[in-house]
Protein backbone atom coordinates (compact mmCIF):
# COMPACT_ATOMS: atom_id res chain seq x y z
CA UNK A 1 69.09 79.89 112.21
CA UNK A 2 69.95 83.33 111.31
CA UNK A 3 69.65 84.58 115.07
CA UNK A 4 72.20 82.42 116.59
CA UNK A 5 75.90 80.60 116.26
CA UNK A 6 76.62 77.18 117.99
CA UNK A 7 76.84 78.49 121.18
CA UNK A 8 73.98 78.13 123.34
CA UNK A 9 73.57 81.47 125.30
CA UNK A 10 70.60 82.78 127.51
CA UNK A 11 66.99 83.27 126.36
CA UNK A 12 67.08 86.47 128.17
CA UNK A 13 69.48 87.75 125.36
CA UNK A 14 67.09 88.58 123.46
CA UNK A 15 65.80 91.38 125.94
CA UNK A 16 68.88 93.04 125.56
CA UNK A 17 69.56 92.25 121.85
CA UNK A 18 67.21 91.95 118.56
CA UNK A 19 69.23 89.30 117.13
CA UNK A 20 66.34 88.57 114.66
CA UNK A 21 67.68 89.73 111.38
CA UNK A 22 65.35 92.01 109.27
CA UNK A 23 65.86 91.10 106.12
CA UNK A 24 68.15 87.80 104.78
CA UNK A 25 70.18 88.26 101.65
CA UNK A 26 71.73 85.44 99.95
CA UNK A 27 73.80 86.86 97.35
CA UNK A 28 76.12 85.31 94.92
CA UNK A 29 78.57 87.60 93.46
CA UNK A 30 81.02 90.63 94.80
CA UNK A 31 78.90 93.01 92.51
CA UNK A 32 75.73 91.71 94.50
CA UNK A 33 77.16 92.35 98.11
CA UNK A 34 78.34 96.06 96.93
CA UNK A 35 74.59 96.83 96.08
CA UNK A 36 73.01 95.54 99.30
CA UNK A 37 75.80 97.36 101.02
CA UNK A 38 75.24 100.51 99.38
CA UNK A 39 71.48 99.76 99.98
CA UNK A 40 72.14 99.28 103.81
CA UNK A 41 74.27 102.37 103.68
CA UNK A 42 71.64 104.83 102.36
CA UNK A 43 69.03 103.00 104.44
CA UNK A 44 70.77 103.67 107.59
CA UNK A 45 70.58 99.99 108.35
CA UNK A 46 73.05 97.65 109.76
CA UNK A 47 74.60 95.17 108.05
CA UNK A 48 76.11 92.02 109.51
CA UNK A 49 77.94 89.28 107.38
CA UNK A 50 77.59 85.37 107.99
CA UNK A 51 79.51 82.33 107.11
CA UNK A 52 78.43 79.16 108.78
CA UNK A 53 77.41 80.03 111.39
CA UNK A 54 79.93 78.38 113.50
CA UNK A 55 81.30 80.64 115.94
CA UNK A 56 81.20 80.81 119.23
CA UNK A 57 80.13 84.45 120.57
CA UNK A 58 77.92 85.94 118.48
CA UNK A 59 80.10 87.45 116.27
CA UNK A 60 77.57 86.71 113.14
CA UNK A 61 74.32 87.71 114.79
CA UNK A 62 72.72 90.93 114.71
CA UNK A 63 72.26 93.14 117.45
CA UNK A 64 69.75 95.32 116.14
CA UNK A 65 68.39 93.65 113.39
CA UNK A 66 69.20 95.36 110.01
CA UNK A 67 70.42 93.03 107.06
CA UNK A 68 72.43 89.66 107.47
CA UNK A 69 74.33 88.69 104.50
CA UNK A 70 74.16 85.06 104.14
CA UNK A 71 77.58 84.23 102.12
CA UNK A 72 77.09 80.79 102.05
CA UNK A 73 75.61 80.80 97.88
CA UNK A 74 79.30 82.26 97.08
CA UNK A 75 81.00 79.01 96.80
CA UNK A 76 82.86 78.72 93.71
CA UNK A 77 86.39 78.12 93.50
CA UNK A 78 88.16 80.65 90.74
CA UNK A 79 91.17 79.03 90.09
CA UNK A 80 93.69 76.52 91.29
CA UNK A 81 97.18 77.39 89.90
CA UNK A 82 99.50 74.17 90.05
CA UNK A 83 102.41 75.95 89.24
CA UNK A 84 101.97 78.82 91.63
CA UNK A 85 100.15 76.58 94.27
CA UNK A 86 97.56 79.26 94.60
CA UNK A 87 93.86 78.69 94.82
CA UNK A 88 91.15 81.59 94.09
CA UNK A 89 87.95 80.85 96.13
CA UNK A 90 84.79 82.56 97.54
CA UNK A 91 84.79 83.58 100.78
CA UNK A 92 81.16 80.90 101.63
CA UNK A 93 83.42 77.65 100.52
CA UNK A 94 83.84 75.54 103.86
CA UNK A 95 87.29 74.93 104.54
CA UNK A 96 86.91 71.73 103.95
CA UNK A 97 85.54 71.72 100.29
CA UNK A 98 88.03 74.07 99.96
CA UNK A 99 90.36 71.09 100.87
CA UNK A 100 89.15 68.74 98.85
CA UNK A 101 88.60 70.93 95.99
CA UNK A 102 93.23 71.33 96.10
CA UNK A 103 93.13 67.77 97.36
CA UNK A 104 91.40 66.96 93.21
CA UNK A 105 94.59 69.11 91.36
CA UNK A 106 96.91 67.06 93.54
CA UNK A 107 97.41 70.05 96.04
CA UNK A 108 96.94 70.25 99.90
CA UNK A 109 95.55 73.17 101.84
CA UNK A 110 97.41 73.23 104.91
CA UNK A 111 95.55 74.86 107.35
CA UNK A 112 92.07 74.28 108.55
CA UNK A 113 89.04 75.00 111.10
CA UNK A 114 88.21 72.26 114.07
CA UNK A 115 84.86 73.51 112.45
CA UNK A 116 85.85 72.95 108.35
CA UNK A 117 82.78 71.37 107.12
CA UNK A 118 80.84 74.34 108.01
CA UNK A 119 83.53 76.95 108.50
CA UNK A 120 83.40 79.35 105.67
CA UNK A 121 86.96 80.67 104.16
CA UNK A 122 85.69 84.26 105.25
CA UNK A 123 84.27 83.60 108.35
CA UNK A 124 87.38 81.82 109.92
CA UNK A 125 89.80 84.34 108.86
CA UNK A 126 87.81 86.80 110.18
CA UNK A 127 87.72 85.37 113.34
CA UNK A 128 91.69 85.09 113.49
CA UNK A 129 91.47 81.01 112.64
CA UNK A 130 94.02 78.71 114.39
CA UNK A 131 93.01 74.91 114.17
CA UNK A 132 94.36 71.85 112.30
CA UNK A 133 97.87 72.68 110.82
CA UNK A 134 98.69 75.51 112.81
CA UNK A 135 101.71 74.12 114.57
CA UNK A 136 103.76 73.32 111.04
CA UNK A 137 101.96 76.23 108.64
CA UNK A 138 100.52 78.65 111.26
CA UNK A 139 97.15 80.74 111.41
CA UNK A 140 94.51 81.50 108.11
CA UNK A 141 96.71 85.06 107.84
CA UNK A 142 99.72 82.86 106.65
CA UNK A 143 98.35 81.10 103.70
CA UNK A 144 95.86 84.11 102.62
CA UNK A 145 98.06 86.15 99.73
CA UNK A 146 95.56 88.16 98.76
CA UNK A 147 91.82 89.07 99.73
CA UNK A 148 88.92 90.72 98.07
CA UNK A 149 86.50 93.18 100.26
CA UNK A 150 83.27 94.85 99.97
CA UNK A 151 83.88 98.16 102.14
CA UNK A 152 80.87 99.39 104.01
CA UNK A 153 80.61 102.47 101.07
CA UNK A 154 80.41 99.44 98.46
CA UNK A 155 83.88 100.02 97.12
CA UNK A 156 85.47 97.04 96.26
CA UNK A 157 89.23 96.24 96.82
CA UNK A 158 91.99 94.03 96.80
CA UNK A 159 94.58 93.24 99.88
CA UNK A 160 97.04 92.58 98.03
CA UNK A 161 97.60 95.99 95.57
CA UNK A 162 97.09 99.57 95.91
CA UNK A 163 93.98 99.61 94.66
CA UNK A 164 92.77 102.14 97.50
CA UNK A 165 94.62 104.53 99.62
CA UNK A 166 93.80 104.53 103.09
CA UNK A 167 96.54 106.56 103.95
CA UNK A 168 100.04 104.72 105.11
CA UNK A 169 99.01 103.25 108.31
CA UNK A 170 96.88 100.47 106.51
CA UNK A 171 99.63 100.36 103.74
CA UNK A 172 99.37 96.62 104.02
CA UNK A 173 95.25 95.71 104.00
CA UNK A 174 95.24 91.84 104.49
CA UNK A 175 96.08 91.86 108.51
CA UNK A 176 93.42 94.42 109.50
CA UNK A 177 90.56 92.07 108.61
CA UNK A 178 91.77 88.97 110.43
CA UNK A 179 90.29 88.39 113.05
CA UNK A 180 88.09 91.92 112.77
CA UNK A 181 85.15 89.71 112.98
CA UNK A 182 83.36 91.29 109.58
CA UNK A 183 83.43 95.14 111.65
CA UNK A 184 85.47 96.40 108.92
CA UNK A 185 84.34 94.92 105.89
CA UNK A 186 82.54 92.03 103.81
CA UNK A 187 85.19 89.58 102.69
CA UNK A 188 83.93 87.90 99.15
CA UNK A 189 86.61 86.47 97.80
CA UNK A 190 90.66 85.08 98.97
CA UNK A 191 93.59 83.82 97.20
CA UNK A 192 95.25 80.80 99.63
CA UNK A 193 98.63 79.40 99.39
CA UNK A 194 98.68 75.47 99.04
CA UNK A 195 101.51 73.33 99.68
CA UNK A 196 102.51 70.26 97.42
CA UNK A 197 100.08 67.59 98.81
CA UNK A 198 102.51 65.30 101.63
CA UNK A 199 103.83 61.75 100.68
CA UNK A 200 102.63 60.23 103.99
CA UNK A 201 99.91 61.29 106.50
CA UNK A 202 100.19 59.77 109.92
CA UNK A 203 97.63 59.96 112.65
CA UNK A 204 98.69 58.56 116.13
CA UNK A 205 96.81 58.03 119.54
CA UNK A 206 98.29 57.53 122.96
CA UNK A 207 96.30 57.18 126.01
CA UNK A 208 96.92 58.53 129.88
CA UNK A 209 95.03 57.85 132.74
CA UNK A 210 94.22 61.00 133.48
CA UNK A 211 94.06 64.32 131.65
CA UNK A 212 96.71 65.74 134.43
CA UNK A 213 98.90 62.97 133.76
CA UNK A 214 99.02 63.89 130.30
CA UNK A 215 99.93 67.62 131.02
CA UNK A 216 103.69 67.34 129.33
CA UNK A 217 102.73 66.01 126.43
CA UNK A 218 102.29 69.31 124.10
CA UNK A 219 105.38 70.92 125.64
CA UNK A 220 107.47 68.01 125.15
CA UNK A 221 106.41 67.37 121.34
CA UNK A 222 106.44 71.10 120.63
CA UNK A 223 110.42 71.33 122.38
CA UNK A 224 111.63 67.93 120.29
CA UNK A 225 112.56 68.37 117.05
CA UNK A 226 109.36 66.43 115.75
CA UNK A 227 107.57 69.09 113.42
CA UNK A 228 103.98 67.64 114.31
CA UNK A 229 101.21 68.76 111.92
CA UNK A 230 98.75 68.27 114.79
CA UNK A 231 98.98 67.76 118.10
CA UNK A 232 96.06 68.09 120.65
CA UNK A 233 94.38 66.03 123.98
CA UNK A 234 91.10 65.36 124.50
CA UNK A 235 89.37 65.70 127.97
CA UNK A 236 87.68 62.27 129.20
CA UNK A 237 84.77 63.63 129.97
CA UNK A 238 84.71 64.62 125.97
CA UNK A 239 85.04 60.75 125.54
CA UNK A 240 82.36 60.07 128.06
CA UNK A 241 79.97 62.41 126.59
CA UNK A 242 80.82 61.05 122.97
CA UNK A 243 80.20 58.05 124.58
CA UNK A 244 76.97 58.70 126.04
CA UNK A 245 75.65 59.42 122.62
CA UNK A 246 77.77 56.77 120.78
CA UNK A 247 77.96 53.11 122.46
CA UNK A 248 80.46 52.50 119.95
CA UNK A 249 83.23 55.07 120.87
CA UNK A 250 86.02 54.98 122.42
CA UNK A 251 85.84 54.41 126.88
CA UNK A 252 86.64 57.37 128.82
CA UNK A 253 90.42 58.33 128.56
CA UNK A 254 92.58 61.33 128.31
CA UNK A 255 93.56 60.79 124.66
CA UNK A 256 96.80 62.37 123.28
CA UNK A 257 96.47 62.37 119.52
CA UNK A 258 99.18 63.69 116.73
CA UNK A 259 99.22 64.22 113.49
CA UNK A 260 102.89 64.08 111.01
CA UNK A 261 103.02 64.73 107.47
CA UNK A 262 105.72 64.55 105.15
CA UNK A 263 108.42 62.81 103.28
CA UNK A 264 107.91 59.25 103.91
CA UNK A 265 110.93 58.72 105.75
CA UNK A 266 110.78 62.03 107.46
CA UNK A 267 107.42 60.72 108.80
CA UNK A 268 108.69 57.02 109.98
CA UNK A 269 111.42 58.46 112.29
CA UNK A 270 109.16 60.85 113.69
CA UNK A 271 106.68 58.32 114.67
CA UNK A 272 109.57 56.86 116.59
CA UNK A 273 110.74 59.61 118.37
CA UNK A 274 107.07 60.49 119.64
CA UNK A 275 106.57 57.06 120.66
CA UNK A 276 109.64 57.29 122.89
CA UNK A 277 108.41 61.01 124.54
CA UNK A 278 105.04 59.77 125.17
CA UNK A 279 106.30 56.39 126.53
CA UNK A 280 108.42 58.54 128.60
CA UNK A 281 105.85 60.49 130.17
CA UNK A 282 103.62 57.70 131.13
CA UNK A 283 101.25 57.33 127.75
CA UNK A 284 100.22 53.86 126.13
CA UNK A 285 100.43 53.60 122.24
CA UNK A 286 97.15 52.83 120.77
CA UNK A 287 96.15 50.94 117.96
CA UNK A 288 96.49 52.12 114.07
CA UNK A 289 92.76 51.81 113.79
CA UNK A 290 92.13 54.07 117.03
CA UNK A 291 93.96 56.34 115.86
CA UNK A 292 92.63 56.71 112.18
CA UNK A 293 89.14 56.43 113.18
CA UNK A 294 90.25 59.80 115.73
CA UNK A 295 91.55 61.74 112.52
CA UNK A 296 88.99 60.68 110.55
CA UNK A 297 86.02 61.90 113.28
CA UNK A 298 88.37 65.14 114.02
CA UNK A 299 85.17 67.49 112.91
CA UNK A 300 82.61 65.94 114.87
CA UNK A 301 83.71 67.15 118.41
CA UNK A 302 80.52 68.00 120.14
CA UNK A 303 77.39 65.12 119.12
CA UNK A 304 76.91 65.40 122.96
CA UNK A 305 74.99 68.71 122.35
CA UNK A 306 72.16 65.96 121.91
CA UNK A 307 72.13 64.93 125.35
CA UNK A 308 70.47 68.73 126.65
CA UNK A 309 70.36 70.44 122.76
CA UNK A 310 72.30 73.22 124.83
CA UNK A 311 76.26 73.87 124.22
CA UNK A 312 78.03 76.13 125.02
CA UNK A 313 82.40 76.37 123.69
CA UNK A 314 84.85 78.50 124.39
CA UNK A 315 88.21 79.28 123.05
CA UNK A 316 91.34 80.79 124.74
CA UNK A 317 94.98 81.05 123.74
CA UNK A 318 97.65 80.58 126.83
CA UNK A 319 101.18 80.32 126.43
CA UNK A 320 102.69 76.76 126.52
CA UNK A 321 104.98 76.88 129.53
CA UNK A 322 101.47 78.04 131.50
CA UNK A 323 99.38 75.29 130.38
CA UNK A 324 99.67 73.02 133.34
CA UNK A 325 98.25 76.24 135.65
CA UNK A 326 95.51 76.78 133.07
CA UNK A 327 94.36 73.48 133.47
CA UNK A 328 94.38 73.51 137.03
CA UNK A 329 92.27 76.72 136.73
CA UNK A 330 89.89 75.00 134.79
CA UNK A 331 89.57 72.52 137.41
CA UNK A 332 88.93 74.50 140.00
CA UNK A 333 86.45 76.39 137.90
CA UNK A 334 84.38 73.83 137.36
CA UNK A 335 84.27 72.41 140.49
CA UNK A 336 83.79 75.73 142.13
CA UNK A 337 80.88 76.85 140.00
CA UNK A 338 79.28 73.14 140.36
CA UNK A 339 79.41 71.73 136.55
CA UNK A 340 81.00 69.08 134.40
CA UNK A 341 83.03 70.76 131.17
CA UNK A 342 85.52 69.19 128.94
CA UNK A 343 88.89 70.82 128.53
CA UNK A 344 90.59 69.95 124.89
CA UNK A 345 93.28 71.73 123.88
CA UNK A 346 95.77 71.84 121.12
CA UNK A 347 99.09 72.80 120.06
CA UNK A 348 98.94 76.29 117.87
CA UNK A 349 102.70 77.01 117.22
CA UNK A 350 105.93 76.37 119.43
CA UNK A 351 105.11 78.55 122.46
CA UNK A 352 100.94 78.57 122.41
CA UNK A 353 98.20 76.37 123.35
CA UNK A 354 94.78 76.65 122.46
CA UNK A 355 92.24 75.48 125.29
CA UNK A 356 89.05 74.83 123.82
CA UNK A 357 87.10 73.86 126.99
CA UNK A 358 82.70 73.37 126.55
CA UNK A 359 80.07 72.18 128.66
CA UNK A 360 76.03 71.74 128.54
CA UNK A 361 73.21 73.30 129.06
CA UNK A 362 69.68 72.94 129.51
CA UNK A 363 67.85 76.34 128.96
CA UNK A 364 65.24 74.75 130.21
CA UNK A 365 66.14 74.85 134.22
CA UNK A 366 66.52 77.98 135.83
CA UNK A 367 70.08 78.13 136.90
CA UNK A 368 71.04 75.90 134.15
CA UNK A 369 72.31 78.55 131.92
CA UNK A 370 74.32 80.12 134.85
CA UNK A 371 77.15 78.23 133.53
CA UNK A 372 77.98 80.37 131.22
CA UNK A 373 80.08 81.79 133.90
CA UNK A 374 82.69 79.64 133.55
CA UNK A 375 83.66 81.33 129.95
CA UNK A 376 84.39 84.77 131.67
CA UNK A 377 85.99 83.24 135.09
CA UNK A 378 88.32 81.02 133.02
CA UNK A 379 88.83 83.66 130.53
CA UNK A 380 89.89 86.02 133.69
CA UNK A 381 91.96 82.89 134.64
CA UNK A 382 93.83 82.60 131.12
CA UNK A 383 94.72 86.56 131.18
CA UNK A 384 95.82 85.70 134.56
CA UNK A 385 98.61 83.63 133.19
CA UNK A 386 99.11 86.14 129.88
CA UNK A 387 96.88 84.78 127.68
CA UNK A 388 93.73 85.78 125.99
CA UNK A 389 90.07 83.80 125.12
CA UNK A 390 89.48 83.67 121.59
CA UNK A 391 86.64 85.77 119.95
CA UNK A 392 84.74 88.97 121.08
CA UNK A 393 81.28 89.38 119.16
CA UNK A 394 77.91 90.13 121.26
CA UNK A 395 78.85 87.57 123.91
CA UNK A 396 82.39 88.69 124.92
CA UNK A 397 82.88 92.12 123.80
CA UNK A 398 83.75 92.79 127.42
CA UNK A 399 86.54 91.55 127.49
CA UNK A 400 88.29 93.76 124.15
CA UNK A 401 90.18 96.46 126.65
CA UNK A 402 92.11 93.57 128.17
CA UNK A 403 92.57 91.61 125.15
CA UNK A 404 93.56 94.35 123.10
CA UNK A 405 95.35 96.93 125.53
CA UNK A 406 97.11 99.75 124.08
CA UNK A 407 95.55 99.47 120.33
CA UNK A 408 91.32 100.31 121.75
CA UNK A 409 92.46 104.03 119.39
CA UNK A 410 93.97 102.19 116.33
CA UNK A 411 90.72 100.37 115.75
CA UNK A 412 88.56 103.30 116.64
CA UNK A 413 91.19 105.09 113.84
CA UNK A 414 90.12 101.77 111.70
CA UNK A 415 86.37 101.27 112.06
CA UNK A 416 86.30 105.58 111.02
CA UNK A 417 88.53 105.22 108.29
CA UNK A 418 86.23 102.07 106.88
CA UNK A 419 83.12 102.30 108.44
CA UNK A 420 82.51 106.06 109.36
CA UNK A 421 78.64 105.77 109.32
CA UNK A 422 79.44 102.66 111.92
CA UNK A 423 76.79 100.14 110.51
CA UNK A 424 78.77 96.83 109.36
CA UNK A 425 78.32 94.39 112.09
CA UNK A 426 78.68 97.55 114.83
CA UNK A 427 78.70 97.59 118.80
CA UNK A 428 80.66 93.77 119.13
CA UNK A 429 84.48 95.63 119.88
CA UNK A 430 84.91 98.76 122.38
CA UNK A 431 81.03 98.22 123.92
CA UNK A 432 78.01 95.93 122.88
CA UNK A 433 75.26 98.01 120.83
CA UNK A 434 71.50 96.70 122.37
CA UNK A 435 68.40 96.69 120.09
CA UNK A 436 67.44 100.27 122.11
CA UNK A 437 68.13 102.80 119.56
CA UNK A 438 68.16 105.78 122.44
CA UNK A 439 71.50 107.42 124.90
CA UNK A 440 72.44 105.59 127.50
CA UNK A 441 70.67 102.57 126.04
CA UNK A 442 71.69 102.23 123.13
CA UNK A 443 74.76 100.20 124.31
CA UNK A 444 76.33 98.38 126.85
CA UNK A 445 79.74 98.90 128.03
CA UNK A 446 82.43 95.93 129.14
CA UNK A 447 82.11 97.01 132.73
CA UNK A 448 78.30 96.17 132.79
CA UNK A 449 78.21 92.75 131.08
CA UNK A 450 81.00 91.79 133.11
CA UNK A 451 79.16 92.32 136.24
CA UNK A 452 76.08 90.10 134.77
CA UNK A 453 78.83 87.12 134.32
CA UNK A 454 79.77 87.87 138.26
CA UNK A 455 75.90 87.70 138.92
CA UNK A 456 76.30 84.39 137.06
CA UNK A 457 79.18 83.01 138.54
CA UNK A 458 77.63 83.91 142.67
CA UNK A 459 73.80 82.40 141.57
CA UNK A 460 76.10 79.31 140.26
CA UNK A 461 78.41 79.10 143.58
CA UNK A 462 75.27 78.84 145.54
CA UNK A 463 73.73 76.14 143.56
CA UNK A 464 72.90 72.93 146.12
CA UNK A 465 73.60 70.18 143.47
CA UNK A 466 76.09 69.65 140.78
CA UNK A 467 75.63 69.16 137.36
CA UNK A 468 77.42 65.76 136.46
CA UNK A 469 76.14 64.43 132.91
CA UNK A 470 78.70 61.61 132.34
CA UNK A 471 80.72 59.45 134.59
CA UNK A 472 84.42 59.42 133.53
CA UNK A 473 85.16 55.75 135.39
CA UNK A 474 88.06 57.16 137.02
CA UNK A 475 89.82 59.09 134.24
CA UNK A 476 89.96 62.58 134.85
């Protein structure tokens, strides 16, 4: 479990990387993390922190082995302060106990992980979370007031005070470790803002005949003066493959769902003004029990990975008025490189969609795991159309020089300042480090995993047969 993330990703990997951890820690407090750090530090040995284990490019494997630091045992929650709507937590909670935990003291945490029953408070942060709540309370960086880091020389600090001097450019801690993907520093602990818990909670559904057809439907809520908590639409082929696994579910369908919260009256004429968009771009209203029974499944997205035990999900951000050309992309994508994917996406503030688009594989067949082409053609696509995927890690490292453009010196400045010996989580920003501890091989740079994508995507292109696991019955 410790070698991989819930992305399924090429057996050959392993030739390049030695993503078999060393040694597994499983500590429980922040003094317990500053030993093994200090430990790896004298030891010359990498050191790679891990949540749950649910991202999506390798960001939480190793590389070259060294010593994974299993957060998971550093659950408890500190402190939930009514009157300051604060909550104190470990950085292993899941999001969602973390939820339910504020949810007990009559609080609501506003923000959350499509991933939240296994997405750790520190792993999602670290990974720049977006996801459930975004479009009314924005990203994990707006609700975390304070967090509490293991530096790779075991110092311990605080985000939120002076406790260290860095020197003025990282005057304000907190932002340089979201979305650093743990290549800074071991996140153990996090103070969250909560929000006074809503007086009504309304999930809706509304179906299209096609996922095309249902194109206008995030621009249009996001430009009304509806403040949706949620808003996202689900690919039918998602529903077919859900299907596939579970009679039960709902048929094939491009599915708008949203999600309001608020005052109780706030909520009721919101509902009506959202009926009358989607009616007016072509959607039918579906039942209260549809709709709840959505919400209520919202963390269960992919039990199609049963079908081949192979998945594989992206994530890339694209700016709202471009979504209609991203989804054509995608199209074209997958038809050109002969596979079936499903495209969800959802709303992450007024002006950005997330495209969350994932597809199977069987490692098994020999072009089978070709497909992971599509994540670096459609990421090409999406900074086509300014936008950026969603993650770097071992698997998409390559693609940090366009992603990050004029700041590649600010996190060299960064990673020296914090991690001058270069061993926390190393080699997943500027190039990929391989398990070859010699020159030359000792990493690989953007340029050359790109290319092995490229190989990908032209072995792919000249595949005879497509890949069709589901039959959509028209919707697409």
């Amino acid at each position: 479990m410790a070698s991989h993330d819930v992305s399924s990703h090429k057996k050959r990997a392993s030739l390049q990387w030695r993503m078999v951890p060393d040694f597994v820690v499983l500590p429980r407090t922040t003094e317990e993390v500053s030993r093994i750090v200090r430990l790896a530090s004298k030891a010359g040995l990498p050191i790679v922190p891990r949540g749950g284990g649910s991202g999506l490019v390798g960001g939480a494997v190793p590389s070259r082995g060294g010593i994974l630091v299993d957060m998971r045992q550093m659950d408890q929650v500190r402190n939930v302060d009514t009157d300051r709507r604060t909550m104190t937590v470990q950085a292993g909670r899941t999001w969602k106990e973390a939820a339910e935990a504020a949810a007990s003291r009559g609080m609501f945490l506003p923000v959350s992980p499509l991933g939240a029953p296994a997405s750790t408070i520190g792993g999602w942060y670290s990974n720049g979370g977006v996801g459930y709540g975004s479009p009314r309370y924005g990203s994990a960086r707006d609700i975390v007031l304070d967090l509490e880091v293991v530096l790779p020389s075991g110092e311990v600090i605080h985000t939120a005070d002076d406790s260290v001097d860095l020197g003025p450019s990282y005057a304000n801690l907190g932002p340089a470790f979201f979305g650093a993907e743990g290549t800074l520093g071991l996140i153990t602990e996090a103070t969250l803002q909560l929000s006074p818990k809503p007086e009504a909670f309304r999930p809706l559904a509304y179906s299209f005949g096609s996922l095309w057809s249902a194109r206008k439907v995030i621009g249009a809520l996001a430009a009304s003066d509806v403040e949706p908590y949620h808003v996202s639409l689900l690919d039918p082929v998602h529903l077919a493959l859900v299907k596939r696994v579970r009679p039960e579910a709902l048929a094939p369908q491009a599915l708008a769902n949203v999600v309001l919260e608020g005052p109780k009256d706030e909520v009721v004429a919101g509902e009506k003004e959202v009926d009358e968009i989607i009616h007016g771009l072509g959607g039918k209203k579906l039942g209260e029990d549809v709709a709840k029974s959505q919400w209520d499944a919202r963390f269960d997205l992919y039990p199609a990975r049963r079908i081949t035990g192979g998945l594989v999900v992206a994530e890339d951000l694209v700016p709202l008025k471009r979504f209609p050309e991203a989804l054509r992309a995608a199209a074209r994508l997958t038809k050109g490189l002969r596979m079936q994917a499903a495209v969800n996406s959802f709303l992450v503030d007024p002006n950005t969609v997330a495209m969350v688009p994932y597809f199977l594989v069987s490692e098994g067949k020999l072009l089978a795991t070709t497909a992971v082409a599509f994540t670096k053609k459609f990421g090409d696509a999406v900074f086509d159309l300014d936008g950026h995927p969603q993650g770097l890690g071992l698997f998409a490292a390559y693609n940090f020089p366009r992603m990050h453009r004029g700041v590649a010196e600010l996190h060299e400045s960064a990673k020296a300042a914090f991690d001058p010996q270069g061993l926390v989580n190393p080699g997943k920003t500027l190039e990929v480090g391989t398990r070859f501890g010699v020159p030359v091989f000792d990493a690989v740079s953007p340029e050359v995993m790109s290319f092995g994508y490229e190989v990908d995507a032209l072995l792919r292109r000249m595949k005879p047969t497509a890949e069709r696991y589901v039959d959509t019955g028209g919707a697409a």
